[in-house]
Protein backbone atom coordinates (compact mmCIF):
# COMPACT_ATOMS: atom_id res chain seq x y z
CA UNK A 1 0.00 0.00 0.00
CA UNK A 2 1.19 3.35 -0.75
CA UNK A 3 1.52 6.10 1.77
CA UNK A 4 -0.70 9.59 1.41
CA UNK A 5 0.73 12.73 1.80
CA UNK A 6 -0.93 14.88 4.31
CA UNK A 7 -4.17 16.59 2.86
CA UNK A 8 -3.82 13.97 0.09
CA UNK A 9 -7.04 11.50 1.81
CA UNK A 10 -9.47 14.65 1.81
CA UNK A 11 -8.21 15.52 -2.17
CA UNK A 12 -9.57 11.41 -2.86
CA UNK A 13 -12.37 11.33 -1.28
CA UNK A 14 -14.01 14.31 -2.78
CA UNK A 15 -12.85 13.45 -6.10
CA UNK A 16 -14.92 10.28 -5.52
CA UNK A 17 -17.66 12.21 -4.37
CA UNK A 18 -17.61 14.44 -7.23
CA UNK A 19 -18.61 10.65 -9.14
CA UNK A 20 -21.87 10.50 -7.32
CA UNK A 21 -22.97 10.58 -3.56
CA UNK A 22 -22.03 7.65 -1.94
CA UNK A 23 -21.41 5.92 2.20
CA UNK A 24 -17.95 5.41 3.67
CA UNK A 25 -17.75 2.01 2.90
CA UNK A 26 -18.51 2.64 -0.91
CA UNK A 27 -15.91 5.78 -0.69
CA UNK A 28 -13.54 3.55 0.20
CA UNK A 29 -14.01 0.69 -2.00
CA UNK A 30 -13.85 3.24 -4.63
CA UNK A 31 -10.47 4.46 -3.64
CA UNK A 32 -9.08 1.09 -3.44
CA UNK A 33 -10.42 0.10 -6.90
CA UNK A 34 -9.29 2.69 -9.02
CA UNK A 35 -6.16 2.78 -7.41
CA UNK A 36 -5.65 -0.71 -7.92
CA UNK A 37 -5.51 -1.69 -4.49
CA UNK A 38 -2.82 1.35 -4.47
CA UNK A 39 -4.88 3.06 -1.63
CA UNK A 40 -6.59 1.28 1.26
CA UNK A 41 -8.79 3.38 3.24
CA UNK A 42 -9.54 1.95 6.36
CA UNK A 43 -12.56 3.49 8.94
CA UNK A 44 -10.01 5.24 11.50
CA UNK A 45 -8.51 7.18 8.55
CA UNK A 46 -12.33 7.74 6.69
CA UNK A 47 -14.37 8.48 9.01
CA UNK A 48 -12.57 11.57 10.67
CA UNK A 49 -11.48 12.60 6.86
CA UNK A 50 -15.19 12.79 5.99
CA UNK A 51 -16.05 14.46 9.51
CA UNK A 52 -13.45 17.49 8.64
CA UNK A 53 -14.79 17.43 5.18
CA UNK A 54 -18.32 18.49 6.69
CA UNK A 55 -16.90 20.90 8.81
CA UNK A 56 -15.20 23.02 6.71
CA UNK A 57 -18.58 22.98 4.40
CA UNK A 58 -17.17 20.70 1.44
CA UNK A 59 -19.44 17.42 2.43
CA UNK A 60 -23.02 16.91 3.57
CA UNK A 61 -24.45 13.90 4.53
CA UNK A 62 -27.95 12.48 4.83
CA UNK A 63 -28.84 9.12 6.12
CA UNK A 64 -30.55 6.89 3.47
CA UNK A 65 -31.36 3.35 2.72
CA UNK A 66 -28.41 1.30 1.15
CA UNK A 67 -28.78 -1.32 -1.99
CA UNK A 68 -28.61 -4.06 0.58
CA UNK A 69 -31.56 -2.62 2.86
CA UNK A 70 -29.81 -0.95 5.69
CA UNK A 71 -29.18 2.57 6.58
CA UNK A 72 -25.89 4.47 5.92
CA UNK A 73 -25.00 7.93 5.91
CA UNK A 74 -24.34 8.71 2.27
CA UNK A 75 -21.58 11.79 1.53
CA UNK A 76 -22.40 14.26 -1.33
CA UNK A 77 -19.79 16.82 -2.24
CA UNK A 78 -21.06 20.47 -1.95
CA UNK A 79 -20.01 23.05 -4.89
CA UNK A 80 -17.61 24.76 -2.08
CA UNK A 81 -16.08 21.36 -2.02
CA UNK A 82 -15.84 21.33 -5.74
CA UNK A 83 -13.85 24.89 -5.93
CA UNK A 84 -11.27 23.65 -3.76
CA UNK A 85 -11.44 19.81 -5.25
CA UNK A 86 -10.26 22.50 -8.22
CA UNK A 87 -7.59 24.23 -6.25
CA UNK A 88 -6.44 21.06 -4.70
CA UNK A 89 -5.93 19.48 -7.92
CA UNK A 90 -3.96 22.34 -9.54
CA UNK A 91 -1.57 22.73 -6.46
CA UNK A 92 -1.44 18.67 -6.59
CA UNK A 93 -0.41 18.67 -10.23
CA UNK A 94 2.43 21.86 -9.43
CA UNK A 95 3.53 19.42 -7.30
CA UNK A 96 3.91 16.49 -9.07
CA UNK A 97 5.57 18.64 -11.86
CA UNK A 98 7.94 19.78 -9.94
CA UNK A 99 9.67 16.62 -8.08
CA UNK A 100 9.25 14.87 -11.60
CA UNK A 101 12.04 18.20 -12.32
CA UNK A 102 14.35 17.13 -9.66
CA UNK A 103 13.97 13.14 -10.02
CA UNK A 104 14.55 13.64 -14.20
CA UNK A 105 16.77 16.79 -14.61
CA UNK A 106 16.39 16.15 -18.13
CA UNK A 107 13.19 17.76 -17.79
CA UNK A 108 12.83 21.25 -18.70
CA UNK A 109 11.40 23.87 -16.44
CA UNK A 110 7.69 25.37 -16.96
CA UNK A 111 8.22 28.81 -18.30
């Protein structure tokens, strides 16, 4: 399993969001299935993720009835959380742009 940087959990889980509204255990199957088993999300990691998520006004959630009858707490992301999804993903991608300069000098710098 791969390690997350900090802030990195929060970036996932409202990306999955912004798929469709969906419980924990569905945001985290998600996770680990398009990451190929990269990222495995377990409940003590989720759970407070989604909880600071809500806080800061980037979440909701509304209890509903699941597929398999019971009732979960499904997540939907709110269109505050979709701005900074947007800003998270930009500063993600500077990021990434920039160690791929220093691990391949032969890269050329963004001008």
């Amino acid at each position: 399993m791969a390690a997350l940087l900090p802030g990195t959990l929060e970036m996932l889980i409202l990306r999955t969001l912004d798929v469709e509204r969906m419980h924990g255990y569905a945001i985290a199957q998600h996770i680990a299935r398009v990451s190929n088993n990269a990222f495995l999300v377990e409940k003590g990691s989720l759970y407070p993720a989604l909880e600071r998520l809500q806080r800061s006004g980037w979440v909701t959630a509304k209890w509903a009835q699941s597929a398999t009858g019971r009732r979960a707490r499904y997540y939907s992301i709110t269109a505050s959380g979709r701005r900074a999804l947007g800003d998270q993903l930009s500063a993600f991608q500077e990021t990434n742009e920039a160690i791929a300069r220093v691990l391949n000098p032969e890269l050329k710098p963004r001008t």
